[in-house]
Protein backbone atom coordinates (compact mmCIF):
# COMPACT_ATOMS: atom_id res chain seq x y z
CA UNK A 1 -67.66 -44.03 79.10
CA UNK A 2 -68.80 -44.63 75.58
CA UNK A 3 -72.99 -44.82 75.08
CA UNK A 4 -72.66 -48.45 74.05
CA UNK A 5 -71.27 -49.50 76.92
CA UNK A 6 -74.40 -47.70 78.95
CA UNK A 7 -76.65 -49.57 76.35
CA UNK A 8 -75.21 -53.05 77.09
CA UNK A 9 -76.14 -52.69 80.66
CA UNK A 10 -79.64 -51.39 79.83
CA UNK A 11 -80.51 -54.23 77.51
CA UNK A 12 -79.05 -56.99 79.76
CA UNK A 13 -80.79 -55.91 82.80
CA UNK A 14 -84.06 -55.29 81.24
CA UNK A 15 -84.32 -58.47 78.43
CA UNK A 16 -81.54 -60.83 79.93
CA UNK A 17 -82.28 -60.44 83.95
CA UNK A 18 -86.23 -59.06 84.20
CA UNK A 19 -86.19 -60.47 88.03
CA UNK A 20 -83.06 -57.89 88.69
CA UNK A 21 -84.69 -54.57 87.64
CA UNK A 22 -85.02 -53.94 90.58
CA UNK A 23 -81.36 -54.38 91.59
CA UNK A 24 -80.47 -50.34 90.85
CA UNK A 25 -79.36 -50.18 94.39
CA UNK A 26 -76.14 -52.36 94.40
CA UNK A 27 -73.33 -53.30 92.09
CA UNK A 28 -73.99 -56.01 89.50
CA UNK A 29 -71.85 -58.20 87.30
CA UNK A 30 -72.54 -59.86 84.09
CA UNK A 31 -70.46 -62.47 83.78
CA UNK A 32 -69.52 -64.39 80.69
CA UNK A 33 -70.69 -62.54 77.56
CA UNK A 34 -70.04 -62.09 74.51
CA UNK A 35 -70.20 -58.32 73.62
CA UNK A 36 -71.34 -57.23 70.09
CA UNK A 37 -71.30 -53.37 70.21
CA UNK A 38 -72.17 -52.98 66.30
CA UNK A 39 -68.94 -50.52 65.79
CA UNK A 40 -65.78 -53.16 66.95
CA UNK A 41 -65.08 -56.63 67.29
CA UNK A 42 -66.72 -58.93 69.53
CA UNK A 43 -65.27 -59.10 72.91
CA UNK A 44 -65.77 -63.02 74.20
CA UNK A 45 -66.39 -63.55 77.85
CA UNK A 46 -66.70 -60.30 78.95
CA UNK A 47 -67.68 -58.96 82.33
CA UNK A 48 -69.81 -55.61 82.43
CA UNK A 49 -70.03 -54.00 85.87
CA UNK A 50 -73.58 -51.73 87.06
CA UNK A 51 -73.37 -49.87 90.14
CA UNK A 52 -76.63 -48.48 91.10
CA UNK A 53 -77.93 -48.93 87.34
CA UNK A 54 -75.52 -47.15 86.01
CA UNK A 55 -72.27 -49.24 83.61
CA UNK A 56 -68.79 -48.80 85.55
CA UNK A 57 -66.56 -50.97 83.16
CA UNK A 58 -67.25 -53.51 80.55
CA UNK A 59 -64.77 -55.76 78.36
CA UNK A 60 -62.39 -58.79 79.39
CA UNK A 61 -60.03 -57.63 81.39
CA UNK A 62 -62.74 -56.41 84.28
CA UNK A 63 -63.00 -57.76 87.33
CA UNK A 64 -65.85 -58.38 89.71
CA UNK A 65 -65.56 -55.62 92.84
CA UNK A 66 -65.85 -57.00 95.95
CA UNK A 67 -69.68 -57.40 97.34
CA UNK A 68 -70.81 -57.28 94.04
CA UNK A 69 -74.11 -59.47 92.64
CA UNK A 70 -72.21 -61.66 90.13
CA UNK A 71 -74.49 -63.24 87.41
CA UNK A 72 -73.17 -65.96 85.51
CA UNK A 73 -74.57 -65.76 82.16
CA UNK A 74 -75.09 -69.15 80.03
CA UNK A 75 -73.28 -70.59 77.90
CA UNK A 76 -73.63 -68.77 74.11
CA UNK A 77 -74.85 -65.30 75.86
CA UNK A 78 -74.50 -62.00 73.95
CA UNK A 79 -75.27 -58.44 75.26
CA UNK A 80 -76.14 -55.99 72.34
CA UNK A 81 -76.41 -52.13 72.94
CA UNK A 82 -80.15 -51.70 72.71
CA UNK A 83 -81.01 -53.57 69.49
CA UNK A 84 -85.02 -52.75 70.17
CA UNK A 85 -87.38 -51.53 67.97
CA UNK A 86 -90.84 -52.52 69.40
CA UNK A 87 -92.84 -51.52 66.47
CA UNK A 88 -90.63 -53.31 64.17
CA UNK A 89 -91.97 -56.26 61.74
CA UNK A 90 -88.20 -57.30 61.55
CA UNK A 91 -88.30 -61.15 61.70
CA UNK A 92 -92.40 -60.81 61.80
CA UNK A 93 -92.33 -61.03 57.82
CA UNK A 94 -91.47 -63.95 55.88
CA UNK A 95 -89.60 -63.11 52.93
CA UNK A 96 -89.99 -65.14 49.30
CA UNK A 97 -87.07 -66.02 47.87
C-alpha cells in the first residue's frame, strides 16, 4: 500500500474526525471524499477504509466491510496526505501585489 494512502487516513482522522482518535480499535470508513494525493488525479467520492488505525483500501471502487464505523463526510470534503507544516507562515503572510 502506497505511503499516501497511509497519509490520507492519518490526516482525516486526526484534522477531519478529532472525536474518533480514539477509534484505533475498529474498522472505519470515510465516506464521500474527494482524494487529492499530490502525484495523480483526484479521485471524487472516494471511500478510504482504517482497520485498527491502520489504511486497508482507499479510492472509488471500495466498499464499506461489514460492521464497519461508516462516516459520511460533507458535501465538498477532501482528504490530503499530510499537507501539515505547523511552523509554517504559509497563508499567515499577506503578500503585496
Amino acid at each position: 500500500m502506497s505511503a499516501w494512502l497511509r497519509s490520507i487516513a492519518l490526516a482525516a482522522t486526526w484534522l477531519l474526525l478529532p472525536g474518533l482518535a480514539d477509534a484505533q480499535q475498529e474498522t472505519l470508513a470515510l465516506v464521500g471524499a474527494t482524494l487529492r494525493s499530490g502525484d495523480g488525479p483526484a479521485v471524487a467520492d472516494a471511500t478510504v477504509v482504517l482497520r485498527d488505525g491502520v489504511v486497508v483500501a482507499a479510492g472509488a471502487d471500495v466498499r464499506v466491510p461489514s460492521g464497519a464505523t461508516r462516516v459520511e463526510l460533507p458535501e465538498g470534503a477532501v482528504i490530503t496526505p499530510g499537507f501539515v507544516a505547523v511552523g509554517a507562515p504559509l497563508g499567515l503572510v499577506e503578500i503585496s501585489l
